[in-house]
C-alpha atoms as a PDB file:
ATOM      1  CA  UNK A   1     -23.087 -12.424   4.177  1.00  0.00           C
ATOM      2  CA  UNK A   2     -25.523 -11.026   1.520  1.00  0.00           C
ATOM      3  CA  UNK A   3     -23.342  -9.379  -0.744  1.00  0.00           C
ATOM      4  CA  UNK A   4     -24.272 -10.896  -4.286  1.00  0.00           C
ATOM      5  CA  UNK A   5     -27.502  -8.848  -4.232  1.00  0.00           C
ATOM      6  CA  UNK A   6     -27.171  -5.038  -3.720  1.00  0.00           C
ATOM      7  CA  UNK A   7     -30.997  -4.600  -3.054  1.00  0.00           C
ATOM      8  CA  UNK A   8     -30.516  -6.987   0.178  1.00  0.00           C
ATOM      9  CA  UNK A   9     -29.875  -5.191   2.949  1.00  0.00           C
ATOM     10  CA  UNK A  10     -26.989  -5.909   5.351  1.00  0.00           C
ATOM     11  CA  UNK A  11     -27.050  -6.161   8.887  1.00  0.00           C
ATOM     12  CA  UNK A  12     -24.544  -3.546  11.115  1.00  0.00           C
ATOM     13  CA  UNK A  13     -22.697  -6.580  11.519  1.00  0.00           C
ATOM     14  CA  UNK A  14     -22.484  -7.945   8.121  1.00  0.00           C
ATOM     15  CA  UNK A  15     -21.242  -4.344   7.263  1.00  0.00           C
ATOM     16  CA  UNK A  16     -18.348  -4.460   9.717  1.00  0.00           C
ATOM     17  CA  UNK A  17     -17.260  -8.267   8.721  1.00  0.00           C
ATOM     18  CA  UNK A  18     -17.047  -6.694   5.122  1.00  0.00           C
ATOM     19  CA  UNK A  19     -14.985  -3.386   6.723  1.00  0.00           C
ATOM     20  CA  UNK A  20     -12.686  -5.885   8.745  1.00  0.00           C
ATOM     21  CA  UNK A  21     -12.311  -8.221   5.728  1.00  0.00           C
ATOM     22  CA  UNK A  22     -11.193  -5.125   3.399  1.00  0.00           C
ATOM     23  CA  UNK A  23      -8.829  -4.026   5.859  1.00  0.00           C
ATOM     24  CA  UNK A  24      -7.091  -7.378   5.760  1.00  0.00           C
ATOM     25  CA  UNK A  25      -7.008  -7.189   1.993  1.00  0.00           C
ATOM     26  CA  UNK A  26      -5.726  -3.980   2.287  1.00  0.00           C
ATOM     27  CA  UNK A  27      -3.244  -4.843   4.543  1.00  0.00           C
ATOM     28  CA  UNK A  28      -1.741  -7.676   2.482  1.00  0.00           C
ATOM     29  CA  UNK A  29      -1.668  -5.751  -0.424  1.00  0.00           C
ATOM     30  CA  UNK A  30       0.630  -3.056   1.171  1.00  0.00           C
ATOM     31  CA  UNK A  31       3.028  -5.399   2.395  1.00  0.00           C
ATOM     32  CA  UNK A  32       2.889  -7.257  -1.475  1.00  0.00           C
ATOM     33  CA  UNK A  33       3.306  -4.067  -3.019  1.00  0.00           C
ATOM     34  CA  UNK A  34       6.196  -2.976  -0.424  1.00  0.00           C
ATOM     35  CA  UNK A  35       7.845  -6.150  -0.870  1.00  0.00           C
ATOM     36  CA  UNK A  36       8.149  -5.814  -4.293  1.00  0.00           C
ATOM     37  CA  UNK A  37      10.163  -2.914  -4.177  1.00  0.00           C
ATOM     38  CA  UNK A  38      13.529  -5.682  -3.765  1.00  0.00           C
ATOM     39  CA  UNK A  39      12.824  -6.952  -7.233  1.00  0.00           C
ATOM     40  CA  UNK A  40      13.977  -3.290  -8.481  1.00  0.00           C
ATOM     41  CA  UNK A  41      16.920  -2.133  -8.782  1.00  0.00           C
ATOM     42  CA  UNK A  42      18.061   1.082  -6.895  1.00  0.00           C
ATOM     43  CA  UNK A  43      17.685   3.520  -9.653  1.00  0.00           C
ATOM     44  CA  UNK A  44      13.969   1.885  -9.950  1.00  0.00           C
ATOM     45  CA  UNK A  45      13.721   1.967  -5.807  1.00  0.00           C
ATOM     46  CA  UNK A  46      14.222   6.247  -5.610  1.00  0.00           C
ATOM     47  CA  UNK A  47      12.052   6.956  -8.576  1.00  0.00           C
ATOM     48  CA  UNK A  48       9.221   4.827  -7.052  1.00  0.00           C
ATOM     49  CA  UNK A  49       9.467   6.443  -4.022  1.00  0.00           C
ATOM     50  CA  UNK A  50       9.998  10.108  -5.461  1.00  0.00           C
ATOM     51  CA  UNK A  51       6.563   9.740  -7.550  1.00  0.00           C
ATOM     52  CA  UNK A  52       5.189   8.345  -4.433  1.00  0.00           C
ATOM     53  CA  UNK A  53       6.060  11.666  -2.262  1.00  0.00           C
ATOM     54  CA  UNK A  54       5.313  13.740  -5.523  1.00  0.00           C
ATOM     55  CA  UNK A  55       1.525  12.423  -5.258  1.00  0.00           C
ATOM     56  CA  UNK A  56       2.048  12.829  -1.167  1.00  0.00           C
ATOM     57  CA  UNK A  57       1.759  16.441  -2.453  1.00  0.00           C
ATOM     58  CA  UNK A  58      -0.549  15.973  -5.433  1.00  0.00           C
ATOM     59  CA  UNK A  59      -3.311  19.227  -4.190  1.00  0.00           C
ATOM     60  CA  UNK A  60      -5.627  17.318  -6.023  1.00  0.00           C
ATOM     61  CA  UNK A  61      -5.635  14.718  -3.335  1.00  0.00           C
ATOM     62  CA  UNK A  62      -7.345  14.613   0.093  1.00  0.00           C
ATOM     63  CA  UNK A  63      -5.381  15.306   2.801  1.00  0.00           C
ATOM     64  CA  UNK A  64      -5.956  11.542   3.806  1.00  0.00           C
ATOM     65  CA  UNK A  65      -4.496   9.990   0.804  1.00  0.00           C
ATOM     66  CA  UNK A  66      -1.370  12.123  -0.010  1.00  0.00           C
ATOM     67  CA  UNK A  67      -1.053  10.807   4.003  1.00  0.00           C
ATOM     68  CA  UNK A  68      -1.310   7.389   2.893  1.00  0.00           C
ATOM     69  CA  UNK A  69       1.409   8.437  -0.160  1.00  0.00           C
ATOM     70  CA  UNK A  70       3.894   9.570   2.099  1.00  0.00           C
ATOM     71  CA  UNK A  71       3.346   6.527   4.502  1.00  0.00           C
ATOM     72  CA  UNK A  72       3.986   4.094   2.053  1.00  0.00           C
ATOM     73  CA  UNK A  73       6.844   6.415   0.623  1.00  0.00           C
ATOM     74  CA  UNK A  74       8.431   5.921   4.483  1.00  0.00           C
ATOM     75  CA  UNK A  75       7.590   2.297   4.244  1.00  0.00           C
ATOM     76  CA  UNK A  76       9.677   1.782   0.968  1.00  0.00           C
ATOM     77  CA  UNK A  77      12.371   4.003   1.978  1.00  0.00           C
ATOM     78  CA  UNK A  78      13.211   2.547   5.374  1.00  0.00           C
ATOM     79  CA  UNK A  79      12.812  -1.072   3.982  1.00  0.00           C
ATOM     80  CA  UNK A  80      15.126  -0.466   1.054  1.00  0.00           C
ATOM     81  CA  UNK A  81      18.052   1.801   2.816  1.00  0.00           C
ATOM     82  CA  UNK A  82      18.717  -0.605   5.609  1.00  0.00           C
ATOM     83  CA  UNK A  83      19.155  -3.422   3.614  1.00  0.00           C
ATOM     84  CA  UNK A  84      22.479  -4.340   1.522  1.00  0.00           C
ATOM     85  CA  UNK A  85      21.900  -5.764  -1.677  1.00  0.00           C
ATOM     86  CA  UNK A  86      21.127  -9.245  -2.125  1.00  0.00           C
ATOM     87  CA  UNK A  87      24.976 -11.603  -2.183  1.00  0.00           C
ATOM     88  CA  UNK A  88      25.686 -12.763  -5.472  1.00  0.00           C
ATOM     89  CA  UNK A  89      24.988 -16.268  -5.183  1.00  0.00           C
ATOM     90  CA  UNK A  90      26.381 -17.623  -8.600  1.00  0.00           C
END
């Protein structure tokens, strides 16, 4: 793929490998990001995910993104409430 020089064109399918490739990026870096929401505390947890809905409303935002706000908002919530806290293993 031809990406090094932005005066090359790309091919349809060139353009779709790159789509497919970001979308896999994406991807990992939502379930990095959602995973790192054990590392905080529970106080941390609920004002994470409060600023998160708070920009779900954010007018100033396309409707597609404060979507994509609120998902992840979901994602955090149901991955933090059904899980106890980690055992004390000292």
């Amino acid at each position: 793929m031809h990406t090094d020089n932005p005066e090359e064109n790309m091919t349809f399918g060139e353009l779709l490998a790159l789509i497919a490739d970001q979308q896999r990026r994406l991807t990992v870096l939502e379930n990095a990001f959602a995973f790192l929401s054990f590392c905080l505390d529970e106080k941390a947890c609920q004002l994470l995910i409060h600023s998160l809905r708070l920009e779900s409303q954010n007018q100033n935002r396309d409707t597609t993104l404060q979507q994509h706000f609120s998902h992840l908002a979901d994602a955090l919530e149901k991955r933090n409430s059904f899980n106890p806290p980690p055992a004390d293993i000292s």
